[in-house]
C-alpha atoms as a PDB file:
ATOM      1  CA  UNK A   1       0.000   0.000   0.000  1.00  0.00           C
ATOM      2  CA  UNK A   2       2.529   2.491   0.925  1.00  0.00           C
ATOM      3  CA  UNK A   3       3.777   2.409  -2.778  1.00  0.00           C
ATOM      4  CA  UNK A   4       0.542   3.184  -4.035  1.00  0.00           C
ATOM      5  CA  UNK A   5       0.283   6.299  -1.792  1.00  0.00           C
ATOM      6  CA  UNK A   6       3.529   7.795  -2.782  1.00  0.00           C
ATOM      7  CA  UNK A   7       2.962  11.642  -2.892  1.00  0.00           C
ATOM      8  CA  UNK A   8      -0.423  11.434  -1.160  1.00  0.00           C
ATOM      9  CA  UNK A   9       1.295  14.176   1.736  1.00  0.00           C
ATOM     10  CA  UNK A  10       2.214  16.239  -1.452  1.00  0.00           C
ATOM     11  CA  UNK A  11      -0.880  16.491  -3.283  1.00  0.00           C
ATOM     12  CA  UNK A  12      -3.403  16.620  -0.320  1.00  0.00           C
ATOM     13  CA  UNK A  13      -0.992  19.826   0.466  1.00  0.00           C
ATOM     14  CA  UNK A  14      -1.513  21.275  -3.279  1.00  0.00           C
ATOM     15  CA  UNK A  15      -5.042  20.499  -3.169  1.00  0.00           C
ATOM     16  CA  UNK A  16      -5.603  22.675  -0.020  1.00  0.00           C
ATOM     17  CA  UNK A  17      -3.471  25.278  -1.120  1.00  0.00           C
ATOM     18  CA  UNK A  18      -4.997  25.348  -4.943  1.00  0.00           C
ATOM     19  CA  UNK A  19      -8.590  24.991  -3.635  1.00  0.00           C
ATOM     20  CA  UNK A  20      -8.361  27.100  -0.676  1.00  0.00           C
ATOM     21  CA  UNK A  21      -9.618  24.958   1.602  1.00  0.00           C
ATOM     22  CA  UNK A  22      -9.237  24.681   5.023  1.00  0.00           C
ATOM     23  CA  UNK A  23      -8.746  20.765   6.365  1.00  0.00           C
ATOM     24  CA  UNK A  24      -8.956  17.667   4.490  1.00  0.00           C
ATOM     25  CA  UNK A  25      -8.849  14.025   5.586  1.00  0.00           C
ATOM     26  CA  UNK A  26      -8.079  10.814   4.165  1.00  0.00           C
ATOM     27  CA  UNK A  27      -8.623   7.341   5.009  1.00  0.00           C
ATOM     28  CA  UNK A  28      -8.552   3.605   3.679  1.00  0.00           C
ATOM     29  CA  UNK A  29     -10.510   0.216   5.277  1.00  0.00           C
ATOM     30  CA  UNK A  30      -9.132  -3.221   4.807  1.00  0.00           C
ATOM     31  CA  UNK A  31     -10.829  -5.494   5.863  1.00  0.00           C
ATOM     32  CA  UNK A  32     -12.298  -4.997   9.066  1.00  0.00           C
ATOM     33  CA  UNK A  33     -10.128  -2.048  10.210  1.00  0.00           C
ATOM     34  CA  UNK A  34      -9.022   1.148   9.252  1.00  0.00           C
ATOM     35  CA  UNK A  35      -5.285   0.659   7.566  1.00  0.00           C
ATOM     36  CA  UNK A  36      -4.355   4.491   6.746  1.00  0.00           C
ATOM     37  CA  UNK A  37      -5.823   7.404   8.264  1.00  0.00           C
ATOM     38  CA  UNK A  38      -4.124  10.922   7.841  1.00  0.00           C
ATOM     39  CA  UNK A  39      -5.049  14.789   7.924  1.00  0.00           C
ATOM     40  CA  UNK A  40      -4.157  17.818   6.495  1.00  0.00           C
ATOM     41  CA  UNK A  41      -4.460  21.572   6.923  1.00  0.00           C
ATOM     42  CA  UNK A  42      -6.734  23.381   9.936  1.00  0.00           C
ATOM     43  CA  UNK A  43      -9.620  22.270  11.557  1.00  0.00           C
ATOM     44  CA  UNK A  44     -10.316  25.327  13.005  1.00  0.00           C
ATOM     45  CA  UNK A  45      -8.813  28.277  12.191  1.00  0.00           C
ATOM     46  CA  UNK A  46      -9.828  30.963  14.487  1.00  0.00           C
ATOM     47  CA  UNK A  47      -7.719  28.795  17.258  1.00  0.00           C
ATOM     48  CA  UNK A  48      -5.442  27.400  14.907  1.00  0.00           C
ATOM     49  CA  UNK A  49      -6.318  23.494  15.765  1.00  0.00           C
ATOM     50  CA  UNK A  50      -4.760  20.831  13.230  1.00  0.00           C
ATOM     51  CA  UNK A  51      -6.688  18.597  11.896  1.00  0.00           C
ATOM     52  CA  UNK A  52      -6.006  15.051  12.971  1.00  0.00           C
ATOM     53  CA  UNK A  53      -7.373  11.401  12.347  1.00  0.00           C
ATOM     54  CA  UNK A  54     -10.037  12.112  14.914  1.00  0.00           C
ATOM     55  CA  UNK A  55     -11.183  14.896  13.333  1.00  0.00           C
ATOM     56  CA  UNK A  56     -15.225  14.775  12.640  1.00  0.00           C
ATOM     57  CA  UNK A  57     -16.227  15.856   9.273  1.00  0.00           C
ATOM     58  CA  UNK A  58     -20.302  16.800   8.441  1.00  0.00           C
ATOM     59  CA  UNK A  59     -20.990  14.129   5.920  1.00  0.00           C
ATOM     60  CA  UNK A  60     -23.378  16.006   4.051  1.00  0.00           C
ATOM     61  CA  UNK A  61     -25.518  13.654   0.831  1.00  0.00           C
ATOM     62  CA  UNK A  62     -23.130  10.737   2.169  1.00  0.00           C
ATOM     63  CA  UNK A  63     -25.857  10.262   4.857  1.00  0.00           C
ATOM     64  CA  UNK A  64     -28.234   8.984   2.405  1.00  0.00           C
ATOM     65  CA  UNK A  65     -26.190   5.603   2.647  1.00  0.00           C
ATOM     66  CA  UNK A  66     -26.673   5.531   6.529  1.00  0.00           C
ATOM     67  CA  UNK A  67     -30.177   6.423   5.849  1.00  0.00           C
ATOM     68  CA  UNK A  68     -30.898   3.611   3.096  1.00  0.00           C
ATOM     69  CA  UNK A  69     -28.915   0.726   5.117  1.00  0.00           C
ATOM     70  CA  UNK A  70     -31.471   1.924   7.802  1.00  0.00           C
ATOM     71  CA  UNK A  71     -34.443   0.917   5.723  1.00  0.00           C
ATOM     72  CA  UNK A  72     -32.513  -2.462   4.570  1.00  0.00           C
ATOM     73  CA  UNK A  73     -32.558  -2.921   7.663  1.00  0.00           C
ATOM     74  CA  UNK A  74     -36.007  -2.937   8.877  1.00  0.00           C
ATOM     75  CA  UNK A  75     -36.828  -4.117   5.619  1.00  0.00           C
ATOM     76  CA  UNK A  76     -34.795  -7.221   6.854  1.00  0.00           C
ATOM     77  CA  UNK A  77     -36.856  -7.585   9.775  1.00  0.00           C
ATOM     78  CA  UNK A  78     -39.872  -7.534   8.468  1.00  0.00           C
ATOM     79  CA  UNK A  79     -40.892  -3.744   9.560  1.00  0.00           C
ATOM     80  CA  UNK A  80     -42.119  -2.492   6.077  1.00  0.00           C
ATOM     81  CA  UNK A  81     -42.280  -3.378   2.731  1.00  0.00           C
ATOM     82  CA  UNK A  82     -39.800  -2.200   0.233  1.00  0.00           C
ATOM     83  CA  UNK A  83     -42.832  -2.149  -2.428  1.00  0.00           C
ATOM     84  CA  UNK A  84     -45.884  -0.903  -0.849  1.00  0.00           C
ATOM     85  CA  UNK A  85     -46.251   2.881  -1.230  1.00  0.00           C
ATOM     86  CA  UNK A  86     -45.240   4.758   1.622  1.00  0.00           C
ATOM     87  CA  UNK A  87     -48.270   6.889   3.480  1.00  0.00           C
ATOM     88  CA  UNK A  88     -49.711  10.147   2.581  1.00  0.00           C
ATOM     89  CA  UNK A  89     -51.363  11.632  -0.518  1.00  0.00           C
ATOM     90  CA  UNK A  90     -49.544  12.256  -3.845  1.00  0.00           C
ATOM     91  CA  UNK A  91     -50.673  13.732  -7.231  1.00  0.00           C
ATOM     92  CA  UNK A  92     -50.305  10.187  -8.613  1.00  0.00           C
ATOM     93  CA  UNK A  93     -49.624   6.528  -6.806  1.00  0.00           C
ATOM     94  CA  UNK A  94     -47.327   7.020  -3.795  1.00  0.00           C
ATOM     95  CA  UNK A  95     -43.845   6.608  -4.472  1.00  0.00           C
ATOM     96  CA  UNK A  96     -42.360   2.990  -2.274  1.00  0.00           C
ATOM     97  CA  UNK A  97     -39.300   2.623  -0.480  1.00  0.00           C
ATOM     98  CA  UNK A  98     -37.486   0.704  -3.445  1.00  0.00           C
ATOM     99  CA  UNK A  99     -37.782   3.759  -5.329  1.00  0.00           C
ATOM    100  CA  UNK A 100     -36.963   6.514  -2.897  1.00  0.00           C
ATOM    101  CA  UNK A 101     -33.440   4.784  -2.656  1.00  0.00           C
ATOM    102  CA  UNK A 102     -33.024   4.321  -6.347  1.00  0.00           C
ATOM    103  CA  UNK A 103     -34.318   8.232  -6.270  1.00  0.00           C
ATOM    104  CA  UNK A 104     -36.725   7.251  -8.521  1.00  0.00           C
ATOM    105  CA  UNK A 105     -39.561   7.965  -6.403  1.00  0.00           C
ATOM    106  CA  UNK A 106     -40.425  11.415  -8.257  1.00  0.00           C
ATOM    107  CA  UNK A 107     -40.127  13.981  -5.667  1.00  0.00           C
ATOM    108  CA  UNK A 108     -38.649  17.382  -7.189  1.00  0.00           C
ATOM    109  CA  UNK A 109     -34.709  17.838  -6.459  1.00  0.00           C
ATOM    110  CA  UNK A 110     -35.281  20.168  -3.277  1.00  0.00           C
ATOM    111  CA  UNK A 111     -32.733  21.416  -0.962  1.00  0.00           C
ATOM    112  CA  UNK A 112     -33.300  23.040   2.041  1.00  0.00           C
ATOM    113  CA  UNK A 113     -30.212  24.881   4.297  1.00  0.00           C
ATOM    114  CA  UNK A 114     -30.371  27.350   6.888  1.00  0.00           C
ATOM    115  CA  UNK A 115     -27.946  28.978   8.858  1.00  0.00           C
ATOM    116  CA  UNK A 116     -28.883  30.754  11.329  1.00  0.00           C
ATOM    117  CA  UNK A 117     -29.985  30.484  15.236  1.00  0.00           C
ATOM    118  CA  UNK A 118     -32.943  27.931  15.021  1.00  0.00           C
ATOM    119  CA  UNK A 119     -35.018  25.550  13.222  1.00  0.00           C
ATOM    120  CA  UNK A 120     -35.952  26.792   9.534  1.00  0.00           C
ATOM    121  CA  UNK A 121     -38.366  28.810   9.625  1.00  0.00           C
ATOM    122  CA  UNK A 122     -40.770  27.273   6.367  1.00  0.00           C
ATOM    123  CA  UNK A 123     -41.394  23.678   6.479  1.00  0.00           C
ATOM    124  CA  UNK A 124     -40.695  21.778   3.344  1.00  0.00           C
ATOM    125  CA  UNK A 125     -44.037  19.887   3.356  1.00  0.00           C
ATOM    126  CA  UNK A 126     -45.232  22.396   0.711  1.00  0.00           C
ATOM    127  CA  UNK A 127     -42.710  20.906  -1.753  1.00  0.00           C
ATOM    128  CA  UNK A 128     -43.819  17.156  -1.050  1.00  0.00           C
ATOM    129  CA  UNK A 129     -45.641  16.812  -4.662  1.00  0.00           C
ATOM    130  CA  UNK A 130     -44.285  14.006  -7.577  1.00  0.00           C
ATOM    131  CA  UNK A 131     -43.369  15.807 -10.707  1.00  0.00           C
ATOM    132  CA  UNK A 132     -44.503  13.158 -12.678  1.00  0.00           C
ATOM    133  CA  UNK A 133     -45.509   9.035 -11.620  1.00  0.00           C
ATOM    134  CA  UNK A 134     -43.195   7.547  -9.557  1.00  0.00           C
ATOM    135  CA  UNK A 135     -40.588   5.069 -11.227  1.00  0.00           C
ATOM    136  CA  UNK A 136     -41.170   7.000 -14.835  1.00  0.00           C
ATOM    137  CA  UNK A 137     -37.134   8.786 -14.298  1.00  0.00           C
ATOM    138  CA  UNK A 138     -34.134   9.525 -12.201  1.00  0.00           C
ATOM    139  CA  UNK A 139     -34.322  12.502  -9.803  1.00  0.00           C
ATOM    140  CA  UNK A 140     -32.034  13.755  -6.998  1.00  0.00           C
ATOM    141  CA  UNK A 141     -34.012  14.113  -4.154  1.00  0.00           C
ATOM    142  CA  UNK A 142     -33.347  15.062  -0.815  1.00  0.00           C
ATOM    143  CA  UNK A 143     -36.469  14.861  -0.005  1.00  0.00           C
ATOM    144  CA  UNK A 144     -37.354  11.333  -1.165  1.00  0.00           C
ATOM    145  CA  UNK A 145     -34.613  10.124   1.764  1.00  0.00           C
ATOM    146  CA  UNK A 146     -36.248  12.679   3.904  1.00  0.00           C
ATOM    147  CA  UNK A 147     -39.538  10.477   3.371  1.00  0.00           C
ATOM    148  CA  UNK A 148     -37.410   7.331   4.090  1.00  0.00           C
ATOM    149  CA  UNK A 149     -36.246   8.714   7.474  1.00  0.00           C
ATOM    150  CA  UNK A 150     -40.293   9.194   8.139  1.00  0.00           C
ATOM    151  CA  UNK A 151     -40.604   5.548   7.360  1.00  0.00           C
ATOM    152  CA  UNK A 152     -37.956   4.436   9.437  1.00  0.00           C
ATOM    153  CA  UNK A 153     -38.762   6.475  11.777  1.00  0.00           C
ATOM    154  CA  UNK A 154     -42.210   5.193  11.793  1.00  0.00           C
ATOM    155  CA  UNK A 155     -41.431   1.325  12.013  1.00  0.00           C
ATOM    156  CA  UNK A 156     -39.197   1.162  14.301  1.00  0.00           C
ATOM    157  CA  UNK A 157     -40.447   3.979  17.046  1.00  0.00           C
ATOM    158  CA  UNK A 158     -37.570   5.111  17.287  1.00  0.00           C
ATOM    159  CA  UNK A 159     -35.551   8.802  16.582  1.00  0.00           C
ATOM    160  CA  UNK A 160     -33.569   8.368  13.465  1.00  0.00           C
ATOM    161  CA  UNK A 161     -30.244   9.382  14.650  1.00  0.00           C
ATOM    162  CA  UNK A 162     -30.562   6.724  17.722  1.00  0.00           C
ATOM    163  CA  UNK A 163     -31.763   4.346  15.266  1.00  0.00           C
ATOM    164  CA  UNK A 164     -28.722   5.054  13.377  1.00  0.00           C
ATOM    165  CA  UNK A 165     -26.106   5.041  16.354  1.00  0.00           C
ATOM    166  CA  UNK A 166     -27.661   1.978  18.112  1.00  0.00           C
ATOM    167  CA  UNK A 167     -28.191  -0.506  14.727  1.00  0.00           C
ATOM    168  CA  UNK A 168     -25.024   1.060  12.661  1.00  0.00           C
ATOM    169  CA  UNK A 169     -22.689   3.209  14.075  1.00  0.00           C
ATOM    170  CA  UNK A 170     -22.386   1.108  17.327  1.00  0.00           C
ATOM    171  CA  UNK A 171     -21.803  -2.517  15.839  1.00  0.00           C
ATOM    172  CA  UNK A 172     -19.376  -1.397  13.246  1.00  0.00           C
ATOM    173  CA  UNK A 173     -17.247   0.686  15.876  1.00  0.00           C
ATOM    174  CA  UNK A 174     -18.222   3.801  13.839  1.00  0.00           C
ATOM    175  CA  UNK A 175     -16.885   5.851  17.014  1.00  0.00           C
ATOM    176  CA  UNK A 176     -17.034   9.548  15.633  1.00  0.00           C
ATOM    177  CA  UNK A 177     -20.660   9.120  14.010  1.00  0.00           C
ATOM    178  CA  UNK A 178     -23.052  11.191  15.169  1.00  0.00           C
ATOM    179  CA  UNK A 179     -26.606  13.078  13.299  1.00  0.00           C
ATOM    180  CA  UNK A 180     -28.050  16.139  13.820  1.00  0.00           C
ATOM    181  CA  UNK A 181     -27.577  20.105  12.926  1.00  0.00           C
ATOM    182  CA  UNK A 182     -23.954  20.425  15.199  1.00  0.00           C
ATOM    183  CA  UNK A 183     -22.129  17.353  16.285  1.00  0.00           C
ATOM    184  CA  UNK A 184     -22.698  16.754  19.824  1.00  0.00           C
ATOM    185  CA  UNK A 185     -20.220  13.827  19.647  1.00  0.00           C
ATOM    186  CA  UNK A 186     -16.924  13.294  21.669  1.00  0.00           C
ATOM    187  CA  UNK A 187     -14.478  13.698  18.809  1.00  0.00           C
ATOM    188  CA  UNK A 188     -12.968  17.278  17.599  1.00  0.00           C
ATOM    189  CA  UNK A 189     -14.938  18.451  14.749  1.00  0.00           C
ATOM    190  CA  UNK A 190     -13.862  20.632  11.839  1.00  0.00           C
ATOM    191  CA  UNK A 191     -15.587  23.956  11.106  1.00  0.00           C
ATOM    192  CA  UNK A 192     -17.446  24.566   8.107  1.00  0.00           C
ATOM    193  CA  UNK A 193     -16.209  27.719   6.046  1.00  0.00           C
ATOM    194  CA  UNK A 194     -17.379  29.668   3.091  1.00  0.00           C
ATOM    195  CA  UNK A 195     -14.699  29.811  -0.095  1.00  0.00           C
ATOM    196  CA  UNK A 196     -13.371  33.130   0.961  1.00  0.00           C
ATOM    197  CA  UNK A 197     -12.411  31.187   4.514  1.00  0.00           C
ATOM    198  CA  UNK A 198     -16.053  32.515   6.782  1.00  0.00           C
ATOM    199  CA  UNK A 199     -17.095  30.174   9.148  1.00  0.00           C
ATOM    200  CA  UNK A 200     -20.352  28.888   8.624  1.00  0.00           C
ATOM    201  CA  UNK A 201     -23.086  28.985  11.790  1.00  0.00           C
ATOM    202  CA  UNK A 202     -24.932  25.867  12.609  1.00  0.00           C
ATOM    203  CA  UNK A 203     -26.858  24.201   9.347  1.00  0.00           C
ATOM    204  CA  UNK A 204     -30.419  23.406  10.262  1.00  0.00           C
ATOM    205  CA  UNK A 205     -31.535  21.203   7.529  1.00  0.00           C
ATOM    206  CA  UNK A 206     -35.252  20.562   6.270  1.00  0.00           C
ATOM    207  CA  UNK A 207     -34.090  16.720   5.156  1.00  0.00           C
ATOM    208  CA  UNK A 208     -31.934  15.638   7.711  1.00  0.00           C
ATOM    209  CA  UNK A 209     -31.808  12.013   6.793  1.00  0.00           C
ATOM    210  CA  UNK A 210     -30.206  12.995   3.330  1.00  0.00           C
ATOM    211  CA  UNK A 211     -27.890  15.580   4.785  1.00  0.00           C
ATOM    212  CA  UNK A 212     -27.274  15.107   9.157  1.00  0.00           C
ATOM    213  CA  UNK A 213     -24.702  13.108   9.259  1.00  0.00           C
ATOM    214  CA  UNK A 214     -21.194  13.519  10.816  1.00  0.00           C
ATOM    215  CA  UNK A 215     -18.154  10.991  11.000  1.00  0.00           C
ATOM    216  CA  UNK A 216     -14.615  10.705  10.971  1.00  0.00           C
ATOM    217  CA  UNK A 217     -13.217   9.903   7.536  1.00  0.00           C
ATOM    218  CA  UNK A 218     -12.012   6.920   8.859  1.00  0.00           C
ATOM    219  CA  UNK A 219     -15.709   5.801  10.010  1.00  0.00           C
ATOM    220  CA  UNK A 220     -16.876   6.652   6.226  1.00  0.00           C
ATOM    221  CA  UNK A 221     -14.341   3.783   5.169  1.00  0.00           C
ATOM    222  CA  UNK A 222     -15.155   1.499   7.569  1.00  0.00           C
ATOM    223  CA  UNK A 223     -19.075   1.868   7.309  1.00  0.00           C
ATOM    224  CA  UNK A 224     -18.374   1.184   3.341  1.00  0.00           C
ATOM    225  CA  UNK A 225     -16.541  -2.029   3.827  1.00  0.00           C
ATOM    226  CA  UNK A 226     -18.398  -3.875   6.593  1.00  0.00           C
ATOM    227  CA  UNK A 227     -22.413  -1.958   6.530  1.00  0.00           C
ATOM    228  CA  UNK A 228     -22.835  -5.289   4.546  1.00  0.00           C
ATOM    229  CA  UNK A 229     -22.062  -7.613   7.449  1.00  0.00           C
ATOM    230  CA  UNK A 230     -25.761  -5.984   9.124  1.00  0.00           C
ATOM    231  CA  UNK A 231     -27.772  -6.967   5.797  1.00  0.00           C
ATOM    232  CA  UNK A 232     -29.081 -10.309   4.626  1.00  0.00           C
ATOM    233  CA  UNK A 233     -27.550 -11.711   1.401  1.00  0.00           C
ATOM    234  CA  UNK A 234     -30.149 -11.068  -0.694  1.00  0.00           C
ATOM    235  CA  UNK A 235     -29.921  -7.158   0.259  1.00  0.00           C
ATOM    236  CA  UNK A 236     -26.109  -7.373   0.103  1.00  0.00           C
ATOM    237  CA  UNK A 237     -26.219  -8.279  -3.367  1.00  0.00           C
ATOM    238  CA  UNK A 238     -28.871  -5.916  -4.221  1.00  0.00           C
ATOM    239  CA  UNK A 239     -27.771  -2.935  -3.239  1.00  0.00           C
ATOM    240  CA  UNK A 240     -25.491  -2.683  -5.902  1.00  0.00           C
ATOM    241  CA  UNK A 241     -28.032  -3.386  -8.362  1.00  0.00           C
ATOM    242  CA  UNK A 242     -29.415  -0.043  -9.345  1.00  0.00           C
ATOM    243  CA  UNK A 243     -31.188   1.548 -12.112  1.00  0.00           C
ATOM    244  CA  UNK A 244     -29.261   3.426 -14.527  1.00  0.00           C
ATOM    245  CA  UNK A 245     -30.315   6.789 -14.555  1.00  0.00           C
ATOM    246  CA  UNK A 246     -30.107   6.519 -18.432  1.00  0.00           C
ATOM    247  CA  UNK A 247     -28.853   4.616 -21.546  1.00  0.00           C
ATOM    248  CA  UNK A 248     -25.631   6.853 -20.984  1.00  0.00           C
ATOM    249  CA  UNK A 249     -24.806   6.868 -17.647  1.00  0.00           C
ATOM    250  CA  UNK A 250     -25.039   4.598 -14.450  1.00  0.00           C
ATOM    251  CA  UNK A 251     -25.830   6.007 -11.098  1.00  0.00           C
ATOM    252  CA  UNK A 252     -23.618   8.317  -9.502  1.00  0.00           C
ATOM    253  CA  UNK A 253     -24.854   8.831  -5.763  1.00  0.00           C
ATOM    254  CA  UNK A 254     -23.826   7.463  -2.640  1.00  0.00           C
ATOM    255  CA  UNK A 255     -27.928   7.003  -2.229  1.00  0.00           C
ATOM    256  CA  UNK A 256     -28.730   5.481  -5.443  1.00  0.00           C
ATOM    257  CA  UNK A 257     -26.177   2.434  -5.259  1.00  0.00           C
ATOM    258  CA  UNK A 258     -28.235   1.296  -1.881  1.00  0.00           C
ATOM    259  CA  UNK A 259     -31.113  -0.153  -4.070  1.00  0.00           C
ATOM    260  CA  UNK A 260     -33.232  -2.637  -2.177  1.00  0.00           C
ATOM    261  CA  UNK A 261     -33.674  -6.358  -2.930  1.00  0.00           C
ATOM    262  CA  UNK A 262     -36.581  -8.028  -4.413  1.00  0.00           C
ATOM    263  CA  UNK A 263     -38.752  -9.666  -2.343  1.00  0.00           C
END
């Protein structure tokens, strides 16, 4: 491995300096461990901190894949069905789990920040309406994995992000994950900044299941080598198995390659 990572200390450098960013971190699973975890740059700059190892990172649209082994899960155990539409009223048929992770499910590509001192103010319900029947195309939606959290959230009783830390983050030794607006984890976190280097307040998100996440680096390679060891087979191999989003190009988000099994 080292071999293959000759120059990694030079080019994370010139990709800070070129891109101004702040921090960046870098890791690699084998396995069932962690085999290379390093850090670059500041994680705070105000007080100067490094970035190290440790450092927590807000995951952003890679918490769609925490979200959708969620709903493998309970589709697993028998707490919903992965083709029945989900609840509520829609233009057309209901969109179904299967193709809310596929983002097929026909919600419009919404995104909802705010930074600021509270909750956002509008609620997103509003923007809940299918753009055309669910299943007819590909769409990016936040808010189709914002539905999925509902779901999950539903079947199981439970808050999403202790669903999350008690059925993922806690049997893969995921020790940095946490979900919610600011990390309220024990690990240093890294501060969000603008491109011309302002930190960012706290993000209140209207779709937190597509957007809440935070982890270490490390705990993003880990999760992606051993989430599978949770799943059935069937769900294991399926998850791979998604729709192309056309003739010309495969899928392309983190969400969209956790596909659900047939059943």
């Amino acid at each position: 491995m080292s071999d293959g990572l000759a120059g990694l200390d030079e080019f994370c450098a010139r990709a800070l300096a070129d891109h101004g960013c702040a921090s960046v971190s870098v890791a690699v699973a084998e396995r069932d461990e962690v085999v290379l975890a390093r850090a670059y740059g500041t994680a705070s700059v105000a007080d100067r901190r490094p970035a190290t190892p440790e450092t927590v990172y807000g995951l952003a649209s890679v918490t769609k894949a925490f979200t959708a082994t969620a709903v493998c899960l309970a589709a697993d155990e028998g707490l919903l069905d992965l083709d029945a539409p989900i609840p509520g009223s829609f233009r057309w048929t209901a969109p179904t789990p299967r193709q809310l992770l596929r983002h097929r499910g026909d919600l419009p590509a919404f995104y909802s920040f705010h930074y600021g001192n509270g909750p956002l103010p509008v609620g997103i319900d509003r923007y809940r309406t299918l753009v055309r029947e669910p299943g007819t195309d590909f769409e990016y939606a936040n808010l189709g994995y914002h539905e999925l959290g509902r779901v999950v959230e539903a079947v199981t009783g439970r808050d999403l992000g202790d669903h999350l830390r008690e059925r993922i983050a806690e049997p893969l030794g995921l020790r940095g994950f946490a979900y919610g607006p600011a990390y309220d984890g024990p690990a240093p976190v890294a501060r969000r900044y603008s491109a011309d280097g302002r930190a960012y307040a706290t993000c209140f998100s209207g779709h937190p299941a597509a957007t809440a996440g935070w982890a270490t680096a490390g705990d993003v390679a880990l999760f992606a080598r051993t989430a599978s060891r949770l799943l059935k087979p069937a769900t294991v191999a399926a998850m791979h198995d998604a729709v192309p989003i056309s003739e010309h190009l495969g899928t392309g988000s983190a969400g969209s390659h956790r596909a659900a099994p047939d059943r």
